[in-house]
Protein backbone atom coordinates (compact mmCIF):
# COMPACT_ATOMS: atom_id res chain seq x y z
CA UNK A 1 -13.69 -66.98 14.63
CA UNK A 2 -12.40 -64.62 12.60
CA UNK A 3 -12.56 -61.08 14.51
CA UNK A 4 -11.27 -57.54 13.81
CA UNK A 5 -8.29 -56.01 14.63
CA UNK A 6 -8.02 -53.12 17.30
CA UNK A 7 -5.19 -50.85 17.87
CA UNK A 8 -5.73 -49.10 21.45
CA UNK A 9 -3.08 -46.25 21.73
CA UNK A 10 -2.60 -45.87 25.76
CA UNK A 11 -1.51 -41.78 24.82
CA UNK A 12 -4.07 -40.68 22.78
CA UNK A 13 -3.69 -40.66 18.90
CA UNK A 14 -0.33 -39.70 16.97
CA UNK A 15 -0.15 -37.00 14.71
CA UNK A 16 2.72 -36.00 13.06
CA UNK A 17 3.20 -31.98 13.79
CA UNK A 18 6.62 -32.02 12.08
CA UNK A 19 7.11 -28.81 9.81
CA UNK A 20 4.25 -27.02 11.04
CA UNK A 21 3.87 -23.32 11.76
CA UNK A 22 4.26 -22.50 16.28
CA UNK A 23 0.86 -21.70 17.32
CA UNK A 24 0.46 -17.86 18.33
CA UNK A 25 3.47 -16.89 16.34
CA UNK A 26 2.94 -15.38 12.80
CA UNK A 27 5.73 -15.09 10.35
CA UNK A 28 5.24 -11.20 9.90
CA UNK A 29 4.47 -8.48 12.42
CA UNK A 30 5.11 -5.21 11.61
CA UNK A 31 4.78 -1.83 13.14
CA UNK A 32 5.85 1.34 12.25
CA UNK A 33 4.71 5.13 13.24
CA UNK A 34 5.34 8.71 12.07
CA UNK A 35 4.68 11.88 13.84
CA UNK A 36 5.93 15.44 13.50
CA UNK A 37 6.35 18.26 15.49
CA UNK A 38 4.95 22.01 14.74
CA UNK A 39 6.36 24.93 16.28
CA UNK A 40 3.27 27.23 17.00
CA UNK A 41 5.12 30.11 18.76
CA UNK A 42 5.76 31.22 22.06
CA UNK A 43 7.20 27.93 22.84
CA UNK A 44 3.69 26.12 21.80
CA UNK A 45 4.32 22.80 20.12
CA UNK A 46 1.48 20.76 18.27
CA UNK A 47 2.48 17.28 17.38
CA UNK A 48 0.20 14.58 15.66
CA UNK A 49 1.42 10.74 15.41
CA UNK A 50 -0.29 7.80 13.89
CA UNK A 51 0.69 4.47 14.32
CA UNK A 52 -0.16 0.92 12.22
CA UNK A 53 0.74 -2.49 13.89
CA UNK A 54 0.06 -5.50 11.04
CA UNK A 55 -0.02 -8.69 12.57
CA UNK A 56 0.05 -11.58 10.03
CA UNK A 57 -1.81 -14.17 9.59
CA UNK A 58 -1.05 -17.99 12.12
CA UNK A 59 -2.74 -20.64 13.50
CA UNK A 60 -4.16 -21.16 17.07
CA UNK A 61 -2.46 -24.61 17.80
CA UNK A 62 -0.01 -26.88 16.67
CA UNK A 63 -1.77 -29.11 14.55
CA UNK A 64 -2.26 -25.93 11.70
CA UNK A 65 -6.01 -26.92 11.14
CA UNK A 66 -7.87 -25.00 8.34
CA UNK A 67 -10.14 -23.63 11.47
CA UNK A 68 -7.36 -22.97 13.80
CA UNK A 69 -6.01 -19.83 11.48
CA UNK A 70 -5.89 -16.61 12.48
CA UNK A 71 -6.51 -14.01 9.73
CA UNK A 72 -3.83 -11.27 9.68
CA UNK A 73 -5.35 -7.91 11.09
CA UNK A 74 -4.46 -4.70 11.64
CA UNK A 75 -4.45 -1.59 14.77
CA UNK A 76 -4.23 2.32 13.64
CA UNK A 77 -4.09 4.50 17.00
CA UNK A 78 -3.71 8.23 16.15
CA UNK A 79 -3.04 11.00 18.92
CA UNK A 80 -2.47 14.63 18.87
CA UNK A 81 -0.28 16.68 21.52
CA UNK A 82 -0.59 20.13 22.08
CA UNK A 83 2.63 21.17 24.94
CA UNK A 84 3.10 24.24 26.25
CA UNK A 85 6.08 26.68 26.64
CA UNK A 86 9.07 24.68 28.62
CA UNK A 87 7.35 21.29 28.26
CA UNK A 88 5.25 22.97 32.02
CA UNK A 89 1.52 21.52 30.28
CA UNK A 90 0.29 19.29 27.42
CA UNK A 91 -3.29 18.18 26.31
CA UNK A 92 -3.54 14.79 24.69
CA UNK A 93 -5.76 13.53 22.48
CA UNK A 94 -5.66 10.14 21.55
CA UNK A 95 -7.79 7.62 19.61
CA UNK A 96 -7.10 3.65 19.95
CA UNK A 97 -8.35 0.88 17.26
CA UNK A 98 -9.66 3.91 15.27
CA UNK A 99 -10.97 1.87 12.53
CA UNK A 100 -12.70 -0.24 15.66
CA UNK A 101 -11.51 -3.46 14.24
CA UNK A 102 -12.87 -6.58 15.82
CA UNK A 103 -10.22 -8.61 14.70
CA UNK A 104 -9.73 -12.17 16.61
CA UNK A 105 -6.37 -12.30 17.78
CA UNK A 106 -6.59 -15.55 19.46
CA UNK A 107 -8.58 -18.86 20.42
CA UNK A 108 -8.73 -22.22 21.97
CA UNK A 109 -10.37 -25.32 22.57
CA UNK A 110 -11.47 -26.59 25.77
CA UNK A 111 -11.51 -29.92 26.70
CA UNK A 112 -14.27 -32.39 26.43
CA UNK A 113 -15.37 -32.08 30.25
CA UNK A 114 -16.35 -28.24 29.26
CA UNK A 115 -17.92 -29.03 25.61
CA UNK A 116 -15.07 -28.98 23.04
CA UNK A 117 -16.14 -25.33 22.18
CA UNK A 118 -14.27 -22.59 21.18
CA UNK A 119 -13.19 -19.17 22.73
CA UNK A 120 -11.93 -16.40 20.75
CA UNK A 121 -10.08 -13.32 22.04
CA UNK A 122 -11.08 -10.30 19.68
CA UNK A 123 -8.81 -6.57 19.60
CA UNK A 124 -10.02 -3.96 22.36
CA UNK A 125 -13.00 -1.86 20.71
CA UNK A 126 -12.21 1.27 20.07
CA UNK A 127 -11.87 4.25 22.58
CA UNK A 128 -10.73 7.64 22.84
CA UNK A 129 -9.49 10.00 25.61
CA UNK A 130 -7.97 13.40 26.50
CA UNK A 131 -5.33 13.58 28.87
CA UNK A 132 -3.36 16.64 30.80
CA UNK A 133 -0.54 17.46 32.61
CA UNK A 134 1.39 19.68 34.39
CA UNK A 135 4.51 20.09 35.52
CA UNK A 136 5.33 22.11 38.30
């Protein structure tokens, strides 16, 4: 009788990784923010800052699958600060993800007891705020 051959692997298949990119760990990332500071008068400051965070793009597991990658994206948060004489108040206004980008930053597989489907992880939408303080 003349049968086929079978190779049973006890450990699952092997797949050489060698060379590829770490999962969750892009090759650029890259923030940088600017802000400056007005005098007003009377000891009144005004001071606006953005910020930009670039995160590049990388792939969600080790094997570096055309679905596993992870586009690069972008975050631009923006705030203003108005502070009173002697630093004794400020009002803040602030604005997070203000292009409300819904980016995925992240994802994984689960197992075949749960489906083999995927869950992403997508950037905070945007939101906004005011904060105050005192000092005294």
């Amino acid at each position: 009788m003349g049968g086929a051959v079978a190779t049973v692997y006890q450990g699952g298949v092997p797949v050489n990784i060698g060379g590829n990119q770490i999962p969750q760990a892009p090759k650029y990332k890259v923030s940088v923010g600017a802000q400056y500071t007005a005098q007003l008068g009377g000891g009144i400051t005004l001071t606006p800052r953005f910020d930009l965070a670039y995160t590049g793009e990388y792939y969600a597991t080790v094997y570096n699958q055309p679905i596993d990658k992870i586009p690069a994206y972008e975050v631009i948060n923006a705030q203003v600060q108005l502070d009173g004489p002697k630093d004794r108040w400020f009002i803040r206004g602030y604005v997070q993800n203000l292009t409300d980008n819904s980016a995925t930053t992240g994802q994984y597989v689960t197992d075949q007891s749960q489906g083999l489907f995927t869950n992403i992880f997508t950037l905070e939408p945007r939101r906004y705020g005011v904060v105050v303080g005192l000092k005294f």
